[in-house]
C-alpha atoms as a PDB file:
ATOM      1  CA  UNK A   1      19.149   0.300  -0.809  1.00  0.00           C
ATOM      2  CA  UNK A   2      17.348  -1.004  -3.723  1.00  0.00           C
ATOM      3  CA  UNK A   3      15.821   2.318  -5.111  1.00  0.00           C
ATOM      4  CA  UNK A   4      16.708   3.357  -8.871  1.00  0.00           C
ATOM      5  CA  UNK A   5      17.014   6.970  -9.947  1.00  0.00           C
ATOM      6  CA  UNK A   6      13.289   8.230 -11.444  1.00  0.00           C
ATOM      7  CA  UNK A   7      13.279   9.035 -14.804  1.00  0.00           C
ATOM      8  CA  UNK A   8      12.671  11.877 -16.668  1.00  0.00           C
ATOM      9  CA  UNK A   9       8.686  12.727 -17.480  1.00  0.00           C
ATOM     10  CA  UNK A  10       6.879  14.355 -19.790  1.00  0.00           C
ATOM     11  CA  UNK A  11       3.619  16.936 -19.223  1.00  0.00           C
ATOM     12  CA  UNK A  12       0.545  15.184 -20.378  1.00  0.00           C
ATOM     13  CA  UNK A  13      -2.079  17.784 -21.429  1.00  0.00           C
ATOM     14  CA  UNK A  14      -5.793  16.728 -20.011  1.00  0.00           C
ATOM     15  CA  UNK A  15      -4.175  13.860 -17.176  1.00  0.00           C
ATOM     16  CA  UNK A  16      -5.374  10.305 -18.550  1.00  0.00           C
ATOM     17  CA  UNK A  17      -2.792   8.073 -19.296  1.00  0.00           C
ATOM     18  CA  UNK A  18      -2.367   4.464 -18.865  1.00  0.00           C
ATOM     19  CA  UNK A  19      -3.553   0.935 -18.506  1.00  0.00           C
ATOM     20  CA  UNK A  20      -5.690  -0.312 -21.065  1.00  0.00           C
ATOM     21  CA  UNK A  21      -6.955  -3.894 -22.685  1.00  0.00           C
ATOM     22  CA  UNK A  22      -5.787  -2.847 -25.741  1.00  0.00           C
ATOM     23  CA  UNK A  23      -2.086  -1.771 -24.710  1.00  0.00           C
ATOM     24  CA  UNK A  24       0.510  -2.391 -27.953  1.00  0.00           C
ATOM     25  CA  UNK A  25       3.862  -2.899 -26.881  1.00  0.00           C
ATOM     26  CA  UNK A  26       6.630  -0.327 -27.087  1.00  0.00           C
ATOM     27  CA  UNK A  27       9.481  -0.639 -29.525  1.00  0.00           C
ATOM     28  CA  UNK A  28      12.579   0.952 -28.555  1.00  0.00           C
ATOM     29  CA  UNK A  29      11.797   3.161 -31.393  1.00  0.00           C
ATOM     30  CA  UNK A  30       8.704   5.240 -29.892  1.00  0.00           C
ATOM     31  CA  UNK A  31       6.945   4.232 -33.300  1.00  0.00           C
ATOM     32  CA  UNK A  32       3.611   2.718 -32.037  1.00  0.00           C
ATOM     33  CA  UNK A  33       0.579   5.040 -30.462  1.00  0.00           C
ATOM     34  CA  UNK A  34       2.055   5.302 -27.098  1.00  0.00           C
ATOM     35  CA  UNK A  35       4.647   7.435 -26.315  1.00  0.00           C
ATOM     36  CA  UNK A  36       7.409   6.475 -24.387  1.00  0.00           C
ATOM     37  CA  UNK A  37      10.034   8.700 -22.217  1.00  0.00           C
ATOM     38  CA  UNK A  38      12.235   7.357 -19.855  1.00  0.00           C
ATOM     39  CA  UNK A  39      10.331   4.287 -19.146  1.00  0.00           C
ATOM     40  CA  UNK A  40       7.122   6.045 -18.734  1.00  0.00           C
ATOM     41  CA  UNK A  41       4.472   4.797 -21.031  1.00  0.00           C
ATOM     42  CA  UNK A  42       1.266   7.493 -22.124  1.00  0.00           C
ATOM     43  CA  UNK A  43      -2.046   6.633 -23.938  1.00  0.00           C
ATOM     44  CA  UNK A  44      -2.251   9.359 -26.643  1.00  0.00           C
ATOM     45  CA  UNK A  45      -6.230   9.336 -25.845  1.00  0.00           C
ATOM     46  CA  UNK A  46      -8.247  10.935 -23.086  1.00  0.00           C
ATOM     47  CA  UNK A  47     -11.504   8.171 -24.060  1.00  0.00           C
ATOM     48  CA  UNK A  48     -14.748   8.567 -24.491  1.00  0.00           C
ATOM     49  CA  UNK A  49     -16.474  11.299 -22.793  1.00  0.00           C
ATOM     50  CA  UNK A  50     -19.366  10.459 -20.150  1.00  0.00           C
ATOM     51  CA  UNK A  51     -22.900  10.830 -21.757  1.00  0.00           C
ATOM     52  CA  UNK A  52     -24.412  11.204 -18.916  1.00  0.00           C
ATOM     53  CA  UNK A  53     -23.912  13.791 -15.886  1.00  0.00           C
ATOM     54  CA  UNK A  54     -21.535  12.494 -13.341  1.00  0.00           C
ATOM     55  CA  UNK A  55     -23.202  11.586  -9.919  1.00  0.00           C
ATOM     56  CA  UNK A  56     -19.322  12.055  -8.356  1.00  0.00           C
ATOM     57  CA  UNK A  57     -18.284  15.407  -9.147  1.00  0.00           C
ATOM     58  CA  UNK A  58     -15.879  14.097 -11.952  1.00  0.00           C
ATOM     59  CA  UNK A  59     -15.801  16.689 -14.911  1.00  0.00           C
ATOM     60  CA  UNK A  60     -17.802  15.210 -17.632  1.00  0.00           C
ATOM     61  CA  UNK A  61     -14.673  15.660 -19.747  1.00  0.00           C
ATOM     62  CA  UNK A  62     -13.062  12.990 -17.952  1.00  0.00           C
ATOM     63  CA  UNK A  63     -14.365   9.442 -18.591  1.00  0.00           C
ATOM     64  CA  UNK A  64     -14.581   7.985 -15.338  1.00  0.00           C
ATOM     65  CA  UNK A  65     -16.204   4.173 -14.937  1.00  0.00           C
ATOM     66  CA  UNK A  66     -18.323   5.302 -11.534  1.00  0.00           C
ATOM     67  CA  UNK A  67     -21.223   7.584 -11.991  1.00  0.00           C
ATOM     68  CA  UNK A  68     -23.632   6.775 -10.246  1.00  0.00           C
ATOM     69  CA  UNK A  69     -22.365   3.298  -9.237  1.00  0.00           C
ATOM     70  CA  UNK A  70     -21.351   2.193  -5.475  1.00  0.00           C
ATOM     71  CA  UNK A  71     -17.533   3.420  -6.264  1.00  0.00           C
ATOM     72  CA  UNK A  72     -18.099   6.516  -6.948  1.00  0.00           C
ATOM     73  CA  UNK A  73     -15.497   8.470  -7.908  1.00  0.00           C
ATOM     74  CA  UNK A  74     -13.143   5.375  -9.081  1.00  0.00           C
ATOM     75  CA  UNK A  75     -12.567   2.021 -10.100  1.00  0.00           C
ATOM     76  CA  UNK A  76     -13.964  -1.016  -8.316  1.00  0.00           C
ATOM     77  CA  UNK A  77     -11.643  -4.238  -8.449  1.00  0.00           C
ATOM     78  CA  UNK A  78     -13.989  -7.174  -8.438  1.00  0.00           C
ATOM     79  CA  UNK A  79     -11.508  -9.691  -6.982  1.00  0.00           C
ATOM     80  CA  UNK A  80     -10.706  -7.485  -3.510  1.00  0.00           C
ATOM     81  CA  UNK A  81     -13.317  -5.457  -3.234  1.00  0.00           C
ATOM     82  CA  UNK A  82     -11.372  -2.065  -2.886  1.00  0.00           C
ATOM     83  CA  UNK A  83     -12.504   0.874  -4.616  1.00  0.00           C
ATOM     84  CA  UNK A  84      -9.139   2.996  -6.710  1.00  0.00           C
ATOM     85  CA  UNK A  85      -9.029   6.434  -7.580  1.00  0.00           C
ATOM     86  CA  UNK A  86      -9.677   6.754 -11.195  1.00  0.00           C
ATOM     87  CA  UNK A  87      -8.359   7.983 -13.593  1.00  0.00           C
ATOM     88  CA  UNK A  88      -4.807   9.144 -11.595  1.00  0.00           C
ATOM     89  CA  UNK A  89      -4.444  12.795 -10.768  1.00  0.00           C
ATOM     90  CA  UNK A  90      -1.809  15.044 -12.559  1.00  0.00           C
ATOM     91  CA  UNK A  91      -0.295  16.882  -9.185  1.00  0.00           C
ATOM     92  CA  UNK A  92      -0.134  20.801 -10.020  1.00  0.00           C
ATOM     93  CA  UNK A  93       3.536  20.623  -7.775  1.00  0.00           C
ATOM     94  CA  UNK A  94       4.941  18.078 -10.701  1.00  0.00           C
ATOM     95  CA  UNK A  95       5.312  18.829 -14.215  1.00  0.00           C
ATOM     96  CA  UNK A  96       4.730  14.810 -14.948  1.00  0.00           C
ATOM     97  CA  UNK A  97       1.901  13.880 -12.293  1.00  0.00           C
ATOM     98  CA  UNK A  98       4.909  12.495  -9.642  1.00  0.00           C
ATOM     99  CA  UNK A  99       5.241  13.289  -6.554  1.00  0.00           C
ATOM    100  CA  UNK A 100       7.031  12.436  -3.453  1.00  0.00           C
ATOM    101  CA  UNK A 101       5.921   9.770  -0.742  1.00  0.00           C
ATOM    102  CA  UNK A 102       4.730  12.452   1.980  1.00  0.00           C
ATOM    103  CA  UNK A 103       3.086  14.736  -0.745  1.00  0.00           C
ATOM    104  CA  UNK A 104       0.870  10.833  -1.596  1.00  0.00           C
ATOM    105  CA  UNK A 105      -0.123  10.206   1.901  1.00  0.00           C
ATOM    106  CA  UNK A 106      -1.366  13.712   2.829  1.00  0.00           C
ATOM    107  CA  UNK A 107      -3.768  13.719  -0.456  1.00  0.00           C
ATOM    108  CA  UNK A 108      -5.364  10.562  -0.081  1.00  0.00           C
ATOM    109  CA  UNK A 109      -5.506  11.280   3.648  1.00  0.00           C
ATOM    110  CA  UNK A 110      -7.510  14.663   2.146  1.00  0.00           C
ATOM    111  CA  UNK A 111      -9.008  13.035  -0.645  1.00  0.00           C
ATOM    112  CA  UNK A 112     -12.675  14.309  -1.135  1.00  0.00           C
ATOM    113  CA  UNK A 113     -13.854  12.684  -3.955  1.00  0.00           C
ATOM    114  CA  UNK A 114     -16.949  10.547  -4.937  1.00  0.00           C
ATOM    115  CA  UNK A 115     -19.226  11.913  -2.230  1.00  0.00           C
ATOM    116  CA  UNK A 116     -16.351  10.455   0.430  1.00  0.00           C
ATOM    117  CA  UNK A 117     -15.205  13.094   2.514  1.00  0.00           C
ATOM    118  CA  UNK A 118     -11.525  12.973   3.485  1.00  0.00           C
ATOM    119  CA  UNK A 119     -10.550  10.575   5.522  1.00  0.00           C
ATOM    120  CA  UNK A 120     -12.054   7.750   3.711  1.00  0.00           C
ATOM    121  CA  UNK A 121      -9.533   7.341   0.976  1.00  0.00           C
ATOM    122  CA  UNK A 122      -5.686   6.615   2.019  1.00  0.00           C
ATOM    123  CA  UNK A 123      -2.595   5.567   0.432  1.00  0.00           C
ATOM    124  CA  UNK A 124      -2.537   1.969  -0.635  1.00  0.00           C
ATOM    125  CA  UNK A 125      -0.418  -0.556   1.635  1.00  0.00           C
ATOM    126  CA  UNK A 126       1.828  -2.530  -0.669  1.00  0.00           C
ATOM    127  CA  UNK A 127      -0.505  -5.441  -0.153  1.00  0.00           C
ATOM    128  CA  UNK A 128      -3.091  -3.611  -1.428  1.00  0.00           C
ATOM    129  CA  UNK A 129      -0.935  -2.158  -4.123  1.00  0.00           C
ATOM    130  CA  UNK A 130       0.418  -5.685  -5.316  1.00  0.00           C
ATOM    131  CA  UNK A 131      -3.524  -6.686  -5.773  1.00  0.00           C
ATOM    132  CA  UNK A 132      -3.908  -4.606  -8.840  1.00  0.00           C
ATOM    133  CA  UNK A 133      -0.914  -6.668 -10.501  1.00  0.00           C
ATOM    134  CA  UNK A 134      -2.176  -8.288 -13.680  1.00  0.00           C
ATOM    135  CA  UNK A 135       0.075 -11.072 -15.957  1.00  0.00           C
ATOM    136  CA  UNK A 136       3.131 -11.385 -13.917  1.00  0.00           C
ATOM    137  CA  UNK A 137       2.527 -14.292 -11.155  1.00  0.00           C
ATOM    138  CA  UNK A 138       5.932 -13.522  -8.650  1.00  0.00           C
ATOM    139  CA  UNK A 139       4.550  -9.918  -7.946  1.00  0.00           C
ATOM    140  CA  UNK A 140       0.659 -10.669  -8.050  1.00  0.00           C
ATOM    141  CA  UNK A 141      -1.051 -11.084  -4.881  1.00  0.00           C
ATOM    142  CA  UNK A 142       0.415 -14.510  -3.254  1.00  0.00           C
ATOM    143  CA  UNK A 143       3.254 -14.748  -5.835  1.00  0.00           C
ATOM    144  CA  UNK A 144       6.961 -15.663  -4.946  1.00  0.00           C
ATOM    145  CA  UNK A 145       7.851 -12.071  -4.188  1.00  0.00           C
ATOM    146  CA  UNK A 146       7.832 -11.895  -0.174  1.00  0.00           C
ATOM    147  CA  UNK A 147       7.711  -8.273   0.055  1.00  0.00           C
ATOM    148  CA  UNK A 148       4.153  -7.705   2.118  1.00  0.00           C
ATOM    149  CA  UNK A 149       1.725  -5.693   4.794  1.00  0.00           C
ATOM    150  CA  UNK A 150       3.393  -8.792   7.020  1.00  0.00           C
ATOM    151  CA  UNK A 151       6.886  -8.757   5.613  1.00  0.00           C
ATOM    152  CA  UNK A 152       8.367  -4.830   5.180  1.00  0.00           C
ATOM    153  CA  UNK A 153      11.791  -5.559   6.101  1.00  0.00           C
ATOM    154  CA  UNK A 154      14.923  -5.643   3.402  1.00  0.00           C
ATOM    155  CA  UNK A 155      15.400  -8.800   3.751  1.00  0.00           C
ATOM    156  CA  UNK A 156      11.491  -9.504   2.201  1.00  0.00           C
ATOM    157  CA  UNK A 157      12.746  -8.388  -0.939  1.00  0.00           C
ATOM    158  CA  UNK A 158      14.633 -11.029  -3.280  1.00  0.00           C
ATOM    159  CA  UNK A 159      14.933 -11.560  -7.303  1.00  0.00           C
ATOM    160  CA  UNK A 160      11.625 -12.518  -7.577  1.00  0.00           C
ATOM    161  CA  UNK A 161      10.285  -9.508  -7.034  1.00  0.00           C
ATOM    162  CA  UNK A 162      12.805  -7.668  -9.267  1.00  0.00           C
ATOM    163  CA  UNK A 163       9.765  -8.453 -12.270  1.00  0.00           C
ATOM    164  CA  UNK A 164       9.862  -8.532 -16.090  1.00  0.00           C
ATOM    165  CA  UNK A 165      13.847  -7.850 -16.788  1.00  0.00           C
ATOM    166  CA  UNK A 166      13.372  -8.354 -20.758  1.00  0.00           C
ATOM    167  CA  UNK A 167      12.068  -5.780 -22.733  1.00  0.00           C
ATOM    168  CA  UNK A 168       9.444  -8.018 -24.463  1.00  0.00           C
ATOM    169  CA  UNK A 169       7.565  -8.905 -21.146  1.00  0.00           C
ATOM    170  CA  UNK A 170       7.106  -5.456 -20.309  1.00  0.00           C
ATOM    171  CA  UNK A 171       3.527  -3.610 -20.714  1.00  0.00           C
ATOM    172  CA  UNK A 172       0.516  -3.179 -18.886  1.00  0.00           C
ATOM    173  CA  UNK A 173       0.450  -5.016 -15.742  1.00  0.00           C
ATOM    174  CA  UNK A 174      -2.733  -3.952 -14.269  1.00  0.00           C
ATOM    175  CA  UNK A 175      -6.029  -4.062 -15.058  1.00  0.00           C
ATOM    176  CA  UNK A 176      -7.252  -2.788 -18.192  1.00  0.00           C
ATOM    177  CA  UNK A 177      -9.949  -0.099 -17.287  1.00  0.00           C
ATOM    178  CA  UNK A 178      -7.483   0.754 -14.745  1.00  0.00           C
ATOM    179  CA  UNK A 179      -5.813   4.702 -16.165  1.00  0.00           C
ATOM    180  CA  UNK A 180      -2.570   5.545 -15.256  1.00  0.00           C
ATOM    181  CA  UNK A 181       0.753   5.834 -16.261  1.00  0.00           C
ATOM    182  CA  UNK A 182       2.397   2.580 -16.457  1.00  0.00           C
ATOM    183  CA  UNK A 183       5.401   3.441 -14.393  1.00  0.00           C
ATOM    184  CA  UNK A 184       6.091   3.019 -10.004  1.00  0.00           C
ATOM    185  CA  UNK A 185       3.437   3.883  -7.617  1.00  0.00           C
ATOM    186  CA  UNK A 186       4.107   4.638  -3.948  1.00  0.00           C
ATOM    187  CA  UNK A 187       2.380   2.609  -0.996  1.00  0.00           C
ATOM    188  CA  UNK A 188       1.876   4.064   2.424  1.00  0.00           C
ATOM    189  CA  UNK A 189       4.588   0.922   3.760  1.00  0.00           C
ATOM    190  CA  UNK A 190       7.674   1.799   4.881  1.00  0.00           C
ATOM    191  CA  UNK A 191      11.039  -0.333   4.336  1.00  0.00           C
ATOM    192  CA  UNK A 192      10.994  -1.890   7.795  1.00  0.00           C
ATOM    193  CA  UNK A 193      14.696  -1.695   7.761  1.00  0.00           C
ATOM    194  CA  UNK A 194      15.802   1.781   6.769  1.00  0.00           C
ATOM    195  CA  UNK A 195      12.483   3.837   7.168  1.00  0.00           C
ATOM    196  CA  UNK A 196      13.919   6.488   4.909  1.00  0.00           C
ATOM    197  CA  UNK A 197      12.336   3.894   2.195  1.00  0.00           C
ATOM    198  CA  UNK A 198       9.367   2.882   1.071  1.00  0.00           C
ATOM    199  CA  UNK A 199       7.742   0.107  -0.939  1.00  0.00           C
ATOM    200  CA  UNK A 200       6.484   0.786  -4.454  1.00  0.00           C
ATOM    201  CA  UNK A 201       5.193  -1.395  -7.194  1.00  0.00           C
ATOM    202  CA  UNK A 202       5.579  -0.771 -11.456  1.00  0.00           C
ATOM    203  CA  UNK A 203       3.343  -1.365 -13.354  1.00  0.00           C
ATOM    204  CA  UNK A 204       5.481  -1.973 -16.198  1.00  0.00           C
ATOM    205  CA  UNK A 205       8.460  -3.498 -15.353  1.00  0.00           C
ATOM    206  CA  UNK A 206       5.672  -5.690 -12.630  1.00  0.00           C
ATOM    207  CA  UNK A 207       8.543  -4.913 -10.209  1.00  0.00           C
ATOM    208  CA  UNK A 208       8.552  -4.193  -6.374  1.00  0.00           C
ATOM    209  CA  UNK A 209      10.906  -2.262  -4.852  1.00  0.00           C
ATOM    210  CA  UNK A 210      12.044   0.664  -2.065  1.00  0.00           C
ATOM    211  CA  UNK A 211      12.405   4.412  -3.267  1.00  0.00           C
ATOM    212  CA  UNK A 212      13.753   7.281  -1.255  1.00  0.00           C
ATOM    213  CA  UNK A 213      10.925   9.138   0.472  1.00  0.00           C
ATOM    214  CA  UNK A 214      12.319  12.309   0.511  1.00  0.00           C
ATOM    215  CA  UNK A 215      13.822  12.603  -3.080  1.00  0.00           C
ATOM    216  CA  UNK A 216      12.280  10.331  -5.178  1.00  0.00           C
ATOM    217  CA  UNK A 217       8.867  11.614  -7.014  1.00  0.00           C
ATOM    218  CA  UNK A 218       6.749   8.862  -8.418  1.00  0.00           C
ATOM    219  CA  UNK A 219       3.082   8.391  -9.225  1.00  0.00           C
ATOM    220  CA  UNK A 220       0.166   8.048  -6.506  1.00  0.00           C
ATOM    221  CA  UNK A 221      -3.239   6.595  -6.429  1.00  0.00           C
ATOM    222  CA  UNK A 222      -5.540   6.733  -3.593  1.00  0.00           C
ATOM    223  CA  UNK A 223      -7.845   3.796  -2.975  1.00  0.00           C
ATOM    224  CA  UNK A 224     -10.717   3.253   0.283  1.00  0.00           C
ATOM    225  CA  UNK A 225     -12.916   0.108   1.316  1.00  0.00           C
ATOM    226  CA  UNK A 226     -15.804  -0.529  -1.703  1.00  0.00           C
ATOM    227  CA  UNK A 227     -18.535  -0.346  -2.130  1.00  0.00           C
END
């Protein structure tokens, strides 16, 4: 199939890595402010810290961009609507934050977070997933890239959605409040073809592609209807 072996992580002390406006791009020398292992890209910064009590039950040492806004508890993407778990969770059963496709569906299935009880939040579809795609068009919502909610088969996938090959297009595909590690997140759809598969999208390659549900470990963030 087309799944790649996972790299190895690193622990990030405090949990807030990721996707920012003001991402610098990685030399193959690890000399800029982000740290780089294995393809996996870190902010060295947690961010500012809230100055106001948190009306979501987020720790005040965690920056988070809800409060007391309508998505509590996360990230609300103007252009769809959806609100995304934010910033990422570090799982306590993975040293780097990954962890495997069932382990993703059962916590956003028993996500309480934001005043939501469980049940509200799931596991993105790859549709879904593909929406928060920023500065690569073939992988972006309606790009070339056939791999869909209404295409899950094998035979959706073709180069295009293979991404940014060359070194010098890869960065922060996503949007830029959005924190995260810039690596492959899972999505709740299965490879219509081989269901030991399912879809996942990178953030930094902007790539699309099927990882092995029951060995592969990769990163996970929950997302439910906004407001």
């Amino acid at each position: 199939m087309l799944g790649w072996p996972t790299c190895v992580g690193v622990m990030v002390a405090f949990g807030v890595v990721g996707c920012f406006h003001s991402y610098v791009e990685v030399g193959d020398d690890d000399s800029d402010a982000r740290t780089e292992v294995g393809g996996e890209v870190y902010a060295d910064d947690v961010g500012e810290v809230d100055a106001v009590d948190d009306a979501d039950g987020v720790p005040d040492d965690v920056a988070d961009h809800a409060d007391a806004e309508t998505c509590a508890g996360g990230w609300l993407d103007p252009t769809t609507g959806l609100c995304w778990q934010d910033p990422t969770p570090l799982f306590d059963d993975s040293s780097t934050g990954r962890v495997s496709w069932r382990g993703a569906v059962d916590y956003c299935e028993n996500l309480d977070r934001g005043g939501r009880a469980a049940g509200t939040w799931h596991l993105p579809t790859i549709s879904e997933l593909r929406s928060l795609v920023r500065g690569w068009p073939p992988i972006e919502t309606g790009g070339a890239c056939g791999v869909t909610d209404h295409c899950l088969a094998g035979s959706c996938w073709s180069f295009s959605c293979r991404g940014c090959t060359d070194a010098a297009c890869r960065g922060a595909h996503c949007p830029g409040d959005l924190r995260g590690p810039l690596y492959a997140y899972w999505s709740s759809s299965i490879n219509a073809t081989d269901d030991r598969f399912a879809w996942t999208v990178d953030f930094f390659r902007a790539e699309v592609r099927d990882l092995d549900t029951g060995s592969v470990l990769v990163f996970a963030r929950c997302v439910r209807p906004g407001p």
